[in-house]
C-alpha atoms as a PDB file:
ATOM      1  CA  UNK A   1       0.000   0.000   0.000  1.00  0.00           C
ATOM      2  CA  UNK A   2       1.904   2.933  -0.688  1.00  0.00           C
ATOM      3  CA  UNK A   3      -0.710   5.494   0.099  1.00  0.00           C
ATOM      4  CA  UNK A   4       0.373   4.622   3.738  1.00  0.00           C
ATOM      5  CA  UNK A   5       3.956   6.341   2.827  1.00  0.00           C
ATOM      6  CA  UNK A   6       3.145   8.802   0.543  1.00  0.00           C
ATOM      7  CA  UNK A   7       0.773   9.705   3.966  1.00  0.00           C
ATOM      8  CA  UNK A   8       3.846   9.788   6.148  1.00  0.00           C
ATOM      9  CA  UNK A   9       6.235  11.595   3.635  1.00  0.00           C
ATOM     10  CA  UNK A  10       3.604  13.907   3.569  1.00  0.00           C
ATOM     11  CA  UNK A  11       3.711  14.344   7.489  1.00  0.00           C
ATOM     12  CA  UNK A  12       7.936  14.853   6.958  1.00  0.00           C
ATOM     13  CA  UNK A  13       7.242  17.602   4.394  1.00  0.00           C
ATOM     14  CA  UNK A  14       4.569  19.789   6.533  1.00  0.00           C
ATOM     15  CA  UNK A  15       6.247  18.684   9.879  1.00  0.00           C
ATOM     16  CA  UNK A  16       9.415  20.256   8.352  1.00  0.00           C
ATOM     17  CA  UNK A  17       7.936  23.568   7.401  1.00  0.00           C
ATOM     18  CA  UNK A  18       6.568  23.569  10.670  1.00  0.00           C
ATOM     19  CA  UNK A  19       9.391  23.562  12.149  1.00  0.00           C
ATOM     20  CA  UNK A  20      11.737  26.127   9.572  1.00  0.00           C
ATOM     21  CA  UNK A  21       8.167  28.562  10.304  1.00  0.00           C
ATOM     22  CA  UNK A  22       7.661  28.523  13.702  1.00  0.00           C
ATOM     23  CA  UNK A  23       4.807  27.545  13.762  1.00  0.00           C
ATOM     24  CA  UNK A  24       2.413  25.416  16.494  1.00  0.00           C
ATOM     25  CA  UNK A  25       0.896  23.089  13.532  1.00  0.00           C
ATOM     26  CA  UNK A  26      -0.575  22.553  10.697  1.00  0.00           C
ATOM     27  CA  UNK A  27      -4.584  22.694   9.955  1.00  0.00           C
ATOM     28  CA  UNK A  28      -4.757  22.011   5.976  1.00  0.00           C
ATOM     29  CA  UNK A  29      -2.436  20.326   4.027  1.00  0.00           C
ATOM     30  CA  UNK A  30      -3.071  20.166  -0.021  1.00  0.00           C
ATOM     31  CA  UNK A  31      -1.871  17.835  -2.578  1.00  0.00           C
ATOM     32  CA  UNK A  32      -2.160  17.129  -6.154  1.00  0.00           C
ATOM     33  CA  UNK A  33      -2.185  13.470  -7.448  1.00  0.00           C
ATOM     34  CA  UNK A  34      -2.141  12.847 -11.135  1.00  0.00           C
ATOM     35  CA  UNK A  35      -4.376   9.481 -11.765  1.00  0.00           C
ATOM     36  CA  UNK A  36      -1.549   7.691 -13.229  1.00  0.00           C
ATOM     37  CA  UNK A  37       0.045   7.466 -10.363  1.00  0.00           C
ATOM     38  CA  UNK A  38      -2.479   5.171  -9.277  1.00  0.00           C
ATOM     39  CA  UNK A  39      -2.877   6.743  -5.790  1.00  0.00           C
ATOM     40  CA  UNK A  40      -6.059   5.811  -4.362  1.00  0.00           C
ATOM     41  CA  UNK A  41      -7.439   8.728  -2.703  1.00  0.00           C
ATOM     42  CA  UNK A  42      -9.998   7.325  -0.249  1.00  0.00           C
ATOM     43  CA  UNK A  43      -7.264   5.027   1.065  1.00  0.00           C
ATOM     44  CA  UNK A  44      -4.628   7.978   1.088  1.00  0.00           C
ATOM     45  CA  UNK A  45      -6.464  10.044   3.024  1.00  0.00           C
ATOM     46  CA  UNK A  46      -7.105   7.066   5.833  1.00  0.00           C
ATOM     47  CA  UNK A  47      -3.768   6.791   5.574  1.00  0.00           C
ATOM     48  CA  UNK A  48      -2.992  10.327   6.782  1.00  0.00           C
ATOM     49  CA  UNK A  49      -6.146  10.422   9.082  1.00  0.00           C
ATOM     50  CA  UNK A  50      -4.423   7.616  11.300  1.00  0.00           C
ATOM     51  CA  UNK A  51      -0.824   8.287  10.761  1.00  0.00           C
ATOM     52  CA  UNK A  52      -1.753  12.068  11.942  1.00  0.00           C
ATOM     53  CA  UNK A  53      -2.406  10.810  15.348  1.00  0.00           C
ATOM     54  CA  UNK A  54       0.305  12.597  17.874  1.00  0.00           C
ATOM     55  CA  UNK A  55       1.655  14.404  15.580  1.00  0.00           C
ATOM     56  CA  UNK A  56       1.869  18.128  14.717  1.00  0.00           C
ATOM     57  CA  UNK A  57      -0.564  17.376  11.854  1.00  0.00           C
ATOM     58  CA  UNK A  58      -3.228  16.077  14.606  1.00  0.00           C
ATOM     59  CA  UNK A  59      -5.895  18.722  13.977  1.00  0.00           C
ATOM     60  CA  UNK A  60      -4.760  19.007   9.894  1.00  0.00           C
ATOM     61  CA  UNK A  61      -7.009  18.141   6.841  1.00  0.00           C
ATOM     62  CA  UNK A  62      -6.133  16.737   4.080  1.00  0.00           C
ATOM     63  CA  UNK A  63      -7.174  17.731   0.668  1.00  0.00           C
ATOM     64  CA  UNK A  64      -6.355  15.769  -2.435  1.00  0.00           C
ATOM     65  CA  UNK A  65      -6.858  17.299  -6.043  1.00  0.00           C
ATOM     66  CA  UNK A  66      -6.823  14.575  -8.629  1.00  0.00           C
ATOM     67  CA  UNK A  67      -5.255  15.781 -12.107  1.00  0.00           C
ATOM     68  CA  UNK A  68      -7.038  13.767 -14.912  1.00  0.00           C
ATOM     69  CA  UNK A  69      -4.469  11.982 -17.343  1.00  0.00           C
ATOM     70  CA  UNK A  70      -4.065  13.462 -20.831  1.00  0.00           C
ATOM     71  CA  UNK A  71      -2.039  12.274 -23.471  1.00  0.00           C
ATOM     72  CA  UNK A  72      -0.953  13.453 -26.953  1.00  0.00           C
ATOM     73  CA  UNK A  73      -0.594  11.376 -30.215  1.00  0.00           C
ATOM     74  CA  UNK A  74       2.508  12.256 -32.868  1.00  0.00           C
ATOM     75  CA  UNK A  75       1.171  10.328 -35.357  1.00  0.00           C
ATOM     76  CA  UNK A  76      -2.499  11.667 -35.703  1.00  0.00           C
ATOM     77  CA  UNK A  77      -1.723  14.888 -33.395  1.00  0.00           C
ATOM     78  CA  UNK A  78      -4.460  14.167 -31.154  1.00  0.00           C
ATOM     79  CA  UNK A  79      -5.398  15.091 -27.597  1.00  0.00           C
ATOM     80  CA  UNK A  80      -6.999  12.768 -25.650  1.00  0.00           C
ATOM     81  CA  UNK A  81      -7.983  11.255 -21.841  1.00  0.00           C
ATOM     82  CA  UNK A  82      -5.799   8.360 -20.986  1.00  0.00           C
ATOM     83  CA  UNK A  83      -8.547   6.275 -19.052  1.00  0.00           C
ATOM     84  CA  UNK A  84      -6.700   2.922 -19.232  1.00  0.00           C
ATOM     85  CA  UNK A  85      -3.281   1.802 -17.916  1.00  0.00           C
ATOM     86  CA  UNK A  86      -2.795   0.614 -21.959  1.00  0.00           C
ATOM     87  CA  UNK A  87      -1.595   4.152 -23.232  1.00  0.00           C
ATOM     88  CA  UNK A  88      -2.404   4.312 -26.667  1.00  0.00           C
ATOM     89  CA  UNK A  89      -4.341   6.940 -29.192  1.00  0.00           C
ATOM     90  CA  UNK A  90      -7.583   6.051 -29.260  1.00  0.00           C
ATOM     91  CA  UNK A  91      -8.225   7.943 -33.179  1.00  0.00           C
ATOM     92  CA  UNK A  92      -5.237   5.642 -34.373  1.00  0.00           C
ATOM     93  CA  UNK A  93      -4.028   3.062 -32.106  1.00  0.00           C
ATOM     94  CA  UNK A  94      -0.617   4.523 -32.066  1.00  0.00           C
ATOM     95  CA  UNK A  95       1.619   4.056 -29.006  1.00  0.00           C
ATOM     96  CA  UNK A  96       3.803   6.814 -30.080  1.00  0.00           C
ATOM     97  CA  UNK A  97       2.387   8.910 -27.159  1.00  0.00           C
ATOM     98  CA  UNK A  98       3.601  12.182 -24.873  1.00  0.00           C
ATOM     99  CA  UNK A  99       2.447  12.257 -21.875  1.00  0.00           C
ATOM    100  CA  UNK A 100       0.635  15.664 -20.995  1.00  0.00           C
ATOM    101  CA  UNK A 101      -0.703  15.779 -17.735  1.00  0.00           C
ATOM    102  CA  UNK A 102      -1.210  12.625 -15.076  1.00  0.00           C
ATOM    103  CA  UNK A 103       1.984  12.240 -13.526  1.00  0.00           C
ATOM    104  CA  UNK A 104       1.795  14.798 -10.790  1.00  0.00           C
ATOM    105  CA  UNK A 105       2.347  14.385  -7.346  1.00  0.00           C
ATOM    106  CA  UNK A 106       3.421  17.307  -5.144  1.00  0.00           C
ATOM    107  CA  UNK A 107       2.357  19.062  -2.057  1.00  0.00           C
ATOM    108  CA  UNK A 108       0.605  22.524  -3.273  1.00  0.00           C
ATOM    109  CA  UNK A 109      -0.425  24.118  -0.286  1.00  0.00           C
ATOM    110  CA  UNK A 110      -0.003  24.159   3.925  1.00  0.00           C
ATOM    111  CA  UNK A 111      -1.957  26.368   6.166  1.00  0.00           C
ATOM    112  CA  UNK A 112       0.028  27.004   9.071  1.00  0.00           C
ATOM    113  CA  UNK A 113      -1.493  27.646  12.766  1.00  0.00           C
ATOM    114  CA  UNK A 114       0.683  30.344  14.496  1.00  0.00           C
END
Protein backbone atom coordinates (compact mmCIF):
# COMPACT_ATOMS: atom_id res chain seq x y z
CA UNK A 1 0.00 0.00 0.00
CA UNK A 2 1.90 2.93 -0.69
CA UNK A 3 -0.71 5.49 0.10
CA UNK A 4 0.37 4.62 3.74
CA UNK A 5 3.96 6.34 2.83
CA UNK A 6 3.15 8.80 0.54
CA UNK A 7 0.77 9.71 3.97
CA UNK A 8 3.85 9.79 6.15
CA UNK A 9 6.24 11.60 3.63
CA UNK A 10 3.60 13.91 3.57
CA UNK A 11 3.71 14.34 7.49
CA UNK A 12 7.94 14.85 6.96
CA UNK A 13 7.24 17.60 4.39
CA UNK A 14 4.57 19.79 6.53
CA UNK A 15 6.25 18.68 9.88
CA UNK A 16 9.41 20.26 8.35
CA UNK A 17 7.94 23.57 7.40
CA UNK A 18 6.57 23.57 10.67
CA UNK A 19 9.39 23.56 12.15
CA UNK A 20 11.74 26.13 9.57
CA UNK A 21 8.17 28.56 10.30
CA UNK A 22 7.66 28.52 13.70
CA UNK A 23 4.81 27.54 13.76
CA UNK A 24 2.41 25.42 16.49
CA UNK A 25 0.90 23.09 13.53
CA UNK A 26 -0.58 22.55 10.70
CA UNK A 27 -4.58 22.69 9.95
CA UNK A 28 -4.76 22.01 5.98
CA UNK A 29 -2.44 20.33 4.03
CA UNK A 30 -3.07 20.17 -0.02
CA UNK A 31 -1.87 17.83 -2.58
CA UNK A 32 -2.16 17.13 -6.15
CA UNK A 33 -2.18 13.47 -7.45
CA UNK A 34 -2.14 12.85 -11.14
CA UNK A 35 -4.38 9.48 -11.77
CA UNK A 36 -1.55 7.69 -13.23
CA UNK A 37 0.05 7.47 -10.36
CA UNK A 38 -2.48 5.17 -9.28
CA UNK A 39 -2.88 6.74 -5.79
CA UNK A 40 -6.06 5.81 -4.36
CA UNK A 41 -7.44 8.73 -2.70
CA UNK A 42 -10.00 7.33 -0.25
CA UNK A 43 -7.26 5.03 1.06
CA UNK A 44 -4.63 7.98 1.09
CA UNK A 45 -6.46 10.04 3.02
CA UNK A 46 -7.10 7.07 5.83
CA UNK A 47 -3.77 6.79 5.57
CA UNK A 48 -2.99 10.33 6.78
CA UNK A 49 -6.15 10.42 9.08
CA UNK A 50 -4.42 7.62 11.30
CA UNK A 51 -0.82 8.29 10.76
CA UNK A 52 -1.75 12.07 11.94
CA UNK A 53 -2.41 10.81 15.35
CA UNK A 54 0.31 12.60 17.87
CA UNK A 55 1.65 14.40 15.58
CA UNK A 56 1.87 18.13 14.72
CA UNK A 57 -0.56 17.38 11.85
CA UNK A 58 -3.23 16.08 14.61
CA UNK A 59 -5.89 18.72 13.98
CA UNK A 60 -4.76 19.01 9.89
CA UNK A 61 -7.01 18.14 6.84
CA UNK A 62 -6.13 16.74 4.08
CA UNK A 63 -7.17 17.73 0.67
CA UNK A 64 -6.36 15.77 -2.43
CA UNK A 65 -6.86 17.30 -6.04
CA UNK A 66 -6.82 14.57 -8.63
CA UNK A 67 -5.26 15.78 -12.11
CA UNK A 68 -7.04 13.77 -14.91
CA UNK A 69 -4.47 11.98 -17.34
CA UNK A 70 -4.06 13.46 -20.83
CA UNK A 71 -2.04 12.27 -23.47
CA UNK A 72 -0.95 13.45 -26.95
CA UNK A 73 -0.59 11.38 -30.21
CA UNK A 74 2.51 12.26 -32.87
CA UNK A 75 1.17 10.33 -35.36
CA UNK A 76 -2.50 11.67 -35.70
CA UNK A 77 -1.72 14.89 -33.40
CA UNK A 78 -4.46 14.17 -31.15
CA UNK A 79 -5.40 15.09 -27.60
CA UNK A 80 -7.00 12.77 -25.65
CA UNK A 81 -7.98 11.26 -21.84
CA UNK A 82 -5.80 8.36 -20.99
CA UNK A 83 -8.55 6.28 -19.05
CA UNK A 84 -6.70 2.92 -19.23
CA UNK A 85 -3.28 1.80 -17.92
CA UNK A 86 -2.80 0.61 -21.96
CA UNK A 87 -1.59 4.15 -23.23
CA UNK A 88 -2.40 4.31 -26.67
CA UNK A 89 -4.34 6.94 -29.19
CA UNK A 90 -7.58 6.05 -29.26
CA UNK A 91 -8.22 7.94 -33.18
CA UNK A 92 -5.24 5.64 -34.37
CA UNK A 93 -4.03 3.06 -32.11
CA UNK A 94 -0.62 4.52 -32.07
CA UNK A 95 1.62 4.06 -29.01
CA UNK A 96 3.80 6.81 -30.08
CA UNK A 97 2.39 8.91 -27.16
CA UNK A 98 3.60 12.18 -24.87
CA UNK A 99 2.45 12.26 -21.87
CA UNK A 100 0.63 15.66 -21.00
CA UNK A 101 -0.70 15.78 -17.73
CA UNK A 102 -1.21 12.63 -15.08
CA UNK A 103 1.98 12.24 -13.53
CA UNK A 104 1.79 14.80 -10.79
CA UNK A 105 2.35 14.39 -7.35
CA UNK A 106 3.42 17.31 -5.14
CA UNK A 107 2.36 19.06 -2.06
CA UNK A 108 0.60 22.52 -3.27
CA UNK A 109 -0.43 24.12 -0.29
CA UNK A 110 0.00 24.16 3.93
CA UNK A 111 -1.96 26.37 6.17
CA UNK A 112 0.03 27.00 9.07
CA UNK A 113 -1.49 27.65 12.77
CA UNK A 114 0.68 30.34 14.50
Amino acid sequence: MHEWSLALEIIKITEKEIGARKAKSALEVEVTVGKLNNIVKEQLIDAFEVAKKETLLSKSLLKIVEVEARGYCKSCEKEFIIDNPFIFCPKCGSMDINILSGEELSCNKIVLEF
